[in-house]
PDB file of N, CA and C in Angstrom:
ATOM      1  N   UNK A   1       3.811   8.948  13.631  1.00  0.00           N
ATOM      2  CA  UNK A   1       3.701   8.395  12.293  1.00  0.00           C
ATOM      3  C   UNK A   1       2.326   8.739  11.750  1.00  0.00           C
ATOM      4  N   UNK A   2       2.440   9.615  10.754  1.00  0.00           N
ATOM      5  CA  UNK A   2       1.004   9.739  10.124  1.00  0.00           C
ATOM      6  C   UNK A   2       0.854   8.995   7.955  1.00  0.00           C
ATOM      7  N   UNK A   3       1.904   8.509   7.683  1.00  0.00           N
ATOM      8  CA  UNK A   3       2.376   7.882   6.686  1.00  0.00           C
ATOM      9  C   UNK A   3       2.895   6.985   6.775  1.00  0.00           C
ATOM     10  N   UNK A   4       2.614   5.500   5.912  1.00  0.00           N
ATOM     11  CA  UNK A   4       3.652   4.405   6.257  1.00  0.00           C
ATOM     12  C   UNK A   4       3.134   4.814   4.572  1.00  0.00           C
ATOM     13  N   UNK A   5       4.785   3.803   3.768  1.00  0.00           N
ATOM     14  CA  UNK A   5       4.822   3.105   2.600  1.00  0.00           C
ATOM     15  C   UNK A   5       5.280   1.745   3.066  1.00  0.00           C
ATOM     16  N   UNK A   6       3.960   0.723   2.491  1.00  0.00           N
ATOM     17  CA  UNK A   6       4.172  -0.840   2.075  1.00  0.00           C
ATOM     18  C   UNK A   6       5.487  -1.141   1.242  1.00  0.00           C
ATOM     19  N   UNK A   7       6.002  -2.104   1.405  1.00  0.00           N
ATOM     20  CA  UNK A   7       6.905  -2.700   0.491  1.00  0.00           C
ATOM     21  C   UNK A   7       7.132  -4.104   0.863  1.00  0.00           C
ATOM     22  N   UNK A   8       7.223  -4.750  -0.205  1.00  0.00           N
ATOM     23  CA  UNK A   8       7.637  -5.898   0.277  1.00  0.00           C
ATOM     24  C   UNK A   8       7.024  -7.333  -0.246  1.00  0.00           C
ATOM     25  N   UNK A   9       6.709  -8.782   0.562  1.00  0.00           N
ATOM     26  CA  UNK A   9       6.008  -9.361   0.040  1.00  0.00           C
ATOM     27  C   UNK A   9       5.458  -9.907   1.127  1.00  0.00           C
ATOM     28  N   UNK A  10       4.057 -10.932   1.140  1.00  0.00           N
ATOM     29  CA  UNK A  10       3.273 -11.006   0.043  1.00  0.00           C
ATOM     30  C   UNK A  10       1.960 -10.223   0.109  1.00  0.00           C
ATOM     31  N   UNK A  11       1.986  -9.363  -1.489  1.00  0.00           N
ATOM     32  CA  UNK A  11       1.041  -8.446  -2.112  1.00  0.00           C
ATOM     33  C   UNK A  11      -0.090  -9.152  -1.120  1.00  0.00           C
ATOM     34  N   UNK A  12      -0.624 -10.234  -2.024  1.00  0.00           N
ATOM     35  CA  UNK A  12      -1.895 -10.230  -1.416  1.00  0.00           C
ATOM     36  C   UNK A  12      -2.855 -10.452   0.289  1.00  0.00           C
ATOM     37  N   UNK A  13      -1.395 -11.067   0.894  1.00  0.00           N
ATOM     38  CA  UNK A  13      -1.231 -11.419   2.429  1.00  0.00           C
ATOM     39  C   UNK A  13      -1.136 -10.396   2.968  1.00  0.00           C
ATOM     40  N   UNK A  14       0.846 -10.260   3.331  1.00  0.00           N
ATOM     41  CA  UNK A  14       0.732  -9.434   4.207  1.00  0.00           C
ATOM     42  C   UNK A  14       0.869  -8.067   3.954  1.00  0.00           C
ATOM     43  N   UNK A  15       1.218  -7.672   2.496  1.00  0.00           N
ATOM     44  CA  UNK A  15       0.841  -6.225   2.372  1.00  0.00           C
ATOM     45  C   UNK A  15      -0.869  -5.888   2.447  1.00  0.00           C
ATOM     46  N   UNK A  16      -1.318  -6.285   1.756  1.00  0.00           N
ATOM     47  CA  UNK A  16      -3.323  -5.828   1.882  1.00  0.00           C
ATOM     48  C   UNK A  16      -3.277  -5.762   3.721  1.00  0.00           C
ATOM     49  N   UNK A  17      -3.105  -6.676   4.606  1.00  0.00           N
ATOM     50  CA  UNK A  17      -3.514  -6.970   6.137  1.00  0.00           C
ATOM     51  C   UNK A  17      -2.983  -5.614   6.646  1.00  0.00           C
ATOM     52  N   UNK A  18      -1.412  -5.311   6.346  1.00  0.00           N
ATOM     53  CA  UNK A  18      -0.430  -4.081   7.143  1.00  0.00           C
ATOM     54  C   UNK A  18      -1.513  -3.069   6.333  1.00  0.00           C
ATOM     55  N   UNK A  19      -1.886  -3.216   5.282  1.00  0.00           N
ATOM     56  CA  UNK A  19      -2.649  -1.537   4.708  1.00  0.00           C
ATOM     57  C   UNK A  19      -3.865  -1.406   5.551  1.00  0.00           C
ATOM     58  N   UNK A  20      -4.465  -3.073   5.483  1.00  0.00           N
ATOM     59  CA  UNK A  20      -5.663  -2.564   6.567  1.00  0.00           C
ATOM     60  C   UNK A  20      -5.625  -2.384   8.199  1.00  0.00           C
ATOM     61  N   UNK A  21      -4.850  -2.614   8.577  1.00  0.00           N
ATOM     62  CA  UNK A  21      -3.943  -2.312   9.760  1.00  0.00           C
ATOM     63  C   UNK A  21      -4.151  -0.549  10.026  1.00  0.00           C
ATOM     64  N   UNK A  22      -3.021  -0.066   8.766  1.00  0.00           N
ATOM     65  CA  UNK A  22      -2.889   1.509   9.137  1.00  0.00           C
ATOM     66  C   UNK A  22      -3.855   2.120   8.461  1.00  0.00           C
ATOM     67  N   UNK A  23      -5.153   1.629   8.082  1.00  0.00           N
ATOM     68  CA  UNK A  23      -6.068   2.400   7.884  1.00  0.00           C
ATOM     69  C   UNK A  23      -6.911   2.407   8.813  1.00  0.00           C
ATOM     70  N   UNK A  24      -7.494   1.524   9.433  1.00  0.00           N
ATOM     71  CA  UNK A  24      -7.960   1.487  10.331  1.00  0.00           C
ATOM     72  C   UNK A  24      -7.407   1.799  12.043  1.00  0.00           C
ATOM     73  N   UNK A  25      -6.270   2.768  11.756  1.00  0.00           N
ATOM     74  CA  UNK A  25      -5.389   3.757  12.600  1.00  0.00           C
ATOM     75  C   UNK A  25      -5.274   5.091  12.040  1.00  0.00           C
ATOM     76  N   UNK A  26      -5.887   4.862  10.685  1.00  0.00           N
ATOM     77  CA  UNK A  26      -5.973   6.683  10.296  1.00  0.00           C
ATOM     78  C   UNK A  26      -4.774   7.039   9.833  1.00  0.00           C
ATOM     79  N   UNK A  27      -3.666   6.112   8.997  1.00  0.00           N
ATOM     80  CA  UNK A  27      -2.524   6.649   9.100  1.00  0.00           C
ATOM     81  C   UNK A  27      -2.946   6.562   7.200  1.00  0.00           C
ATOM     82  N   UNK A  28      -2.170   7.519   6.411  1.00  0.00           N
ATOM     83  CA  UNK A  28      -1.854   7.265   5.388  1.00  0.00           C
ATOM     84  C   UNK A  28      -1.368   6.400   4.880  1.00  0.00           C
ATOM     85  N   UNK A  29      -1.295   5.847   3.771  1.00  0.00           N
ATOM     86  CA  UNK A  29      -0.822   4.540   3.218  1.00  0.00           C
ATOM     87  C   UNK A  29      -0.449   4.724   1.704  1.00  0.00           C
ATOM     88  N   UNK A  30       0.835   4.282   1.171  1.00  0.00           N
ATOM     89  CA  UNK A  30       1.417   4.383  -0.082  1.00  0.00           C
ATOM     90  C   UNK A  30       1.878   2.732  -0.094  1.00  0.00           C
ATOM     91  N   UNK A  31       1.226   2.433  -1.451  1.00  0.00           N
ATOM     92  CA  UNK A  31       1.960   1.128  -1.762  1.00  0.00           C
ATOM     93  C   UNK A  31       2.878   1.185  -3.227  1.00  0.00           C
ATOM     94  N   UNK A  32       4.233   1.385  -3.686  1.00  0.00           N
ATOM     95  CA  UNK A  32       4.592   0.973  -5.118  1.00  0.00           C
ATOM     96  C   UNK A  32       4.288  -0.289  -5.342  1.00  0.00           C
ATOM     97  N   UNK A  33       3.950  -0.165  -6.626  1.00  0.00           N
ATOM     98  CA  UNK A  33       2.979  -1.643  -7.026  1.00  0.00           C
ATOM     99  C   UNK A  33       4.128  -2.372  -7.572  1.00  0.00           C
ATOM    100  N   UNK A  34       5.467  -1.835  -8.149  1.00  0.00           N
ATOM    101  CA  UNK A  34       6.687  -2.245  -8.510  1.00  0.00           C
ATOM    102  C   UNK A  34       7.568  -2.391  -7.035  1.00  0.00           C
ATOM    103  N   UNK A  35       7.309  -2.345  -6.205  1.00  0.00           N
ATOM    104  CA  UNK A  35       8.156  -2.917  -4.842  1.00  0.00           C
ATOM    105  C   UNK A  35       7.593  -3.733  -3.765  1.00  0.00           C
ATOM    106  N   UNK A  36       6.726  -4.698  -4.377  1.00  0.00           N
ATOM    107  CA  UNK A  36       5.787  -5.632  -4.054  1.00  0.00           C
ATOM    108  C   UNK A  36       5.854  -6.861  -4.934  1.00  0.00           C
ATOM    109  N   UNK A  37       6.018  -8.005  -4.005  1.00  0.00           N
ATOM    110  CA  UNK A  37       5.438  -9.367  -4.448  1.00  0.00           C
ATOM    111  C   UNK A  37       4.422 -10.342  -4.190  1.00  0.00           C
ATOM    112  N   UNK A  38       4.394 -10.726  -5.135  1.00  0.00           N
ATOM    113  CA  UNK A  38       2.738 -11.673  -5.176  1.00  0.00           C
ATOM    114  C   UNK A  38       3.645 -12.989  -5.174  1.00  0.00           C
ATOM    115  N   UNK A  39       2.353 -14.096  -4.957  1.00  0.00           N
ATOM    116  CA  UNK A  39       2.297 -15.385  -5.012  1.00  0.00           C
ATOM    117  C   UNK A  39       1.436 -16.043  -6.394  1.00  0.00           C
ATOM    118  N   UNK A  40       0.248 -14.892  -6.640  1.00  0.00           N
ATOM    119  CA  UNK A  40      -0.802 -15.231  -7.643  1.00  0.00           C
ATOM    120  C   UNK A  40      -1.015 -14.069  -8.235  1.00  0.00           C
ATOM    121  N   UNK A  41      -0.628 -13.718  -9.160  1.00  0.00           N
ATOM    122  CA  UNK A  41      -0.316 -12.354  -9.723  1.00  0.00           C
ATOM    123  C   UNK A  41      -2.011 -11.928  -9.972  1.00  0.00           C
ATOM    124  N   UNK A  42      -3.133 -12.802  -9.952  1.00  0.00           N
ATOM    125  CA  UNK A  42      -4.432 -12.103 -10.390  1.00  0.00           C
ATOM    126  C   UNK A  42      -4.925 -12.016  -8.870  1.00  0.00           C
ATOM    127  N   UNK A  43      -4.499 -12.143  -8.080  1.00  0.00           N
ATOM    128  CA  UNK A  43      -4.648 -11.941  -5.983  1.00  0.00           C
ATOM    129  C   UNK A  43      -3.976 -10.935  -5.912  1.00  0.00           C
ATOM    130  N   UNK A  44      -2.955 -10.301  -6.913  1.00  0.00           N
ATOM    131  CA  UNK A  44      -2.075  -9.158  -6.187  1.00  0.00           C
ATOM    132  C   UNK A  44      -2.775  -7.894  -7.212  1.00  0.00           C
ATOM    133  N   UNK A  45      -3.092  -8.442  -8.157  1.00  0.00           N
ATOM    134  CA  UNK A  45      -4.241  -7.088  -8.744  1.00  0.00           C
ATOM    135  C   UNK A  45      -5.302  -7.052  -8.178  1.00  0.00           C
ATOM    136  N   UNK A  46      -6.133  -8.081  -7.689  1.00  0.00           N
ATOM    137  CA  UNK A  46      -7.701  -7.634  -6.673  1.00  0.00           C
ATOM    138  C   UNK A  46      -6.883  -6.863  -5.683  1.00  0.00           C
ATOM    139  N   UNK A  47      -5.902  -7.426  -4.846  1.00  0.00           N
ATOM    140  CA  UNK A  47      -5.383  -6.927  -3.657  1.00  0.00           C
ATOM    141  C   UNK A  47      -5.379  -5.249  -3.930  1.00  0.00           C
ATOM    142  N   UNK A  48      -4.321  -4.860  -4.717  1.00  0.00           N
ATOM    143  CA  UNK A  48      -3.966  -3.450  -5.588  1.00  0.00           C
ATOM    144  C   UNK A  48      -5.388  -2.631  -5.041  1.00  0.00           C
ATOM    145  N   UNK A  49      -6.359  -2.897  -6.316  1.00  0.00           N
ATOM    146  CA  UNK A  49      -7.544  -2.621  -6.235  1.00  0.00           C
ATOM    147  C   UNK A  49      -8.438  -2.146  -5.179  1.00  0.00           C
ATOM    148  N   UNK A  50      -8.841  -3.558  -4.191  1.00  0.00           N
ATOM    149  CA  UNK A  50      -8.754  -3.469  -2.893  1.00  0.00           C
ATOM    150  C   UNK A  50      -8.556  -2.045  -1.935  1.00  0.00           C
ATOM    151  N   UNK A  51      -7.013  -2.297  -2.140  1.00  0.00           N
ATOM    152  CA  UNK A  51      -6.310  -1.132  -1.175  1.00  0.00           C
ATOM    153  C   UNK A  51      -6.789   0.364  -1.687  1.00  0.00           C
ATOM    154  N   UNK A  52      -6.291   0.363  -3.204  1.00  0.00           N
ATOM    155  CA  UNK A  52      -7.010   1.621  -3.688  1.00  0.00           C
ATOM    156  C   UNK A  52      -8.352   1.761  -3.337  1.00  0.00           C
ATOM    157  N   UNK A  53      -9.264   1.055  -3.995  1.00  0.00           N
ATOM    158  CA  UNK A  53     -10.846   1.425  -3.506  1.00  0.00           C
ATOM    159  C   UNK A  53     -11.549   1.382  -2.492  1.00  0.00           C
ATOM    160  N   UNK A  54     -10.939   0.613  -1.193  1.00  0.00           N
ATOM    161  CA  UNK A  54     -11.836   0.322  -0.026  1.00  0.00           C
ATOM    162  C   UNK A  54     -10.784   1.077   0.835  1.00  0.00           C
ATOM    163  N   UNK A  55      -9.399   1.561   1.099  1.00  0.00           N
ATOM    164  CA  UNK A  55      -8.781   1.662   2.032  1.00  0.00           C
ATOM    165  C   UNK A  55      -8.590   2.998   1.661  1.00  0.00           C
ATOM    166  N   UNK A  56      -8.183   3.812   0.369  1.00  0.00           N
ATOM    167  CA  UNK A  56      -7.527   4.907  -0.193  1.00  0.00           C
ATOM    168  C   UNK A  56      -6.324   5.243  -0.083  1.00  0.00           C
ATOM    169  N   UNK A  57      -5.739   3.779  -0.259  1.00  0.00           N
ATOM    170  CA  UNK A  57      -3.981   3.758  -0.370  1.00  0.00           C
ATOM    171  C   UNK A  57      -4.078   4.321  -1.668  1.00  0.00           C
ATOM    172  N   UNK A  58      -2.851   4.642  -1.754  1.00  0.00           N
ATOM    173  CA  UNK A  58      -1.821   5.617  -2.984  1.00  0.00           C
ATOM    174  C   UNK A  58      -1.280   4.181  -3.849  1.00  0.00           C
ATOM    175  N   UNK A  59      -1.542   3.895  -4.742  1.00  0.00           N
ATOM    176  CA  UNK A  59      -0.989   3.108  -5.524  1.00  0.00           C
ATOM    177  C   UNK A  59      -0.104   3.750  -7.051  1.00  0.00           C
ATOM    178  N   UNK A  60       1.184   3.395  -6.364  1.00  0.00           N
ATOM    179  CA  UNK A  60       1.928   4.398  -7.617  1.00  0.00           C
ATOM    180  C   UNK A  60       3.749   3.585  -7.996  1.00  0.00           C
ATOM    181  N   UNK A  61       4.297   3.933  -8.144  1.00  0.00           N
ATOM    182  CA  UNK A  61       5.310   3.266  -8.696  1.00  0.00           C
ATOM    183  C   UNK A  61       6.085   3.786  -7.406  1.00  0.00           C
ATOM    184  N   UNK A  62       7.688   2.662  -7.409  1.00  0.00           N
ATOM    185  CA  UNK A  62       8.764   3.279  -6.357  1.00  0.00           C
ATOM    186  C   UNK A  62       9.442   5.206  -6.707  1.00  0.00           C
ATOM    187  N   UNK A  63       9.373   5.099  -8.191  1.00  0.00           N
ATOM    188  CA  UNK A  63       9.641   6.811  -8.350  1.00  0.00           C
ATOM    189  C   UNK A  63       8.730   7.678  -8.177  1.00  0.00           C
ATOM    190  N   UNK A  64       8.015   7.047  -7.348  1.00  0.00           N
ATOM    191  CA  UNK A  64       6.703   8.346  -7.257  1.00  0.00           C
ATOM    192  C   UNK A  64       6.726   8.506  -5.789  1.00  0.00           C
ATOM    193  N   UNK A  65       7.102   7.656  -5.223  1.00  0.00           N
ATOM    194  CA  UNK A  65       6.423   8.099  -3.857  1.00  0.00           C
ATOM    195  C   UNK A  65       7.412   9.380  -2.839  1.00  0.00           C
ATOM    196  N   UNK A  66       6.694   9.723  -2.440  1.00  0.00           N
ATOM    197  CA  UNK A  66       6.792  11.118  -1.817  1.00  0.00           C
ATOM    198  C   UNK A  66       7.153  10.562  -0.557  1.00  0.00           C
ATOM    199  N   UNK A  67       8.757  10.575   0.390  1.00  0.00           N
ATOM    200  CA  UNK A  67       8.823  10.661   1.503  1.00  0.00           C
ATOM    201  C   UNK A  67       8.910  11.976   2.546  1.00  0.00           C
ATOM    202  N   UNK A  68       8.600  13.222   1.627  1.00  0.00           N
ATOM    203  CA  UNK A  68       8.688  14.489   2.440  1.00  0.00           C
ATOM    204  C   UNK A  68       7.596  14.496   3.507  1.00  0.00           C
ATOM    205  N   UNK A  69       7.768  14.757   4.983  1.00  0.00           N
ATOM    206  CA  UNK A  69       7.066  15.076   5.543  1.00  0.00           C
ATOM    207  C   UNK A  69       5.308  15.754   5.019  1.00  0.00           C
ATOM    208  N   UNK A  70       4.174  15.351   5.510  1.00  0.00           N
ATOM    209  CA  UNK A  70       2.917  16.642   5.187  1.00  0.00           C
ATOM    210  C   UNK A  70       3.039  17.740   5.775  1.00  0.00           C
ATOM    211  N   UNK A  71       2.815  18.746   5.292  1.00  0.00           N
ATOM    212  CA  UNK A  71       2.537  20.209   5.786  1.00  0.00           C
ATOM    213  C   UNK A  71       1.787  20.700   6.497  1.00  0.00           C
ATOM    214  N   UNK A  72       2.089  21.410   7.540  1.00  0.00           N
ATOM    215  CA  UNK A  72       1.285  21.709   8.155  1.00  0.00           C
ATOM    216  C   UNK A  72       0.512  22.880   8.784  1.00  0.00           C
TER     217      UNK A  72
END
């Protein structure tokens, strides 16, 4: 596994924890910000944020994300 995509709930719990999880394993990380739930919708935008700026998750919609294998 060198890619996980997040989904699921909760945004600010246990999706942010699983992102910092597989970053701190070196794995890539995609979250759709539309296939995620919050509890406190202004905790699931720091969270967002967060992941984007401190971790360098992919924050993008469910039609965006790319499950093709990376190239190698």
């Amino acid at each position: 596994v060198q890619h996980v995509v997040l989904c699921g709930q909760v945004t600010e719990q246990c999706v942010l924890y699983s992102a910092l999880d597989a970053h701190i394993r070196h794995l890539t990380v995609t979250v759709p910000q539309d296939a995620v739930a919050s509890i406190h919708p202004h905790l699931e935008a720091a969270a967002l944020e967060m992941m984007d700026r401190n971790l360098g998750a992919r924050i993008v919609t469910a039609k965006e994300v790319d499950f093709a294998p990376p190239s190698q």
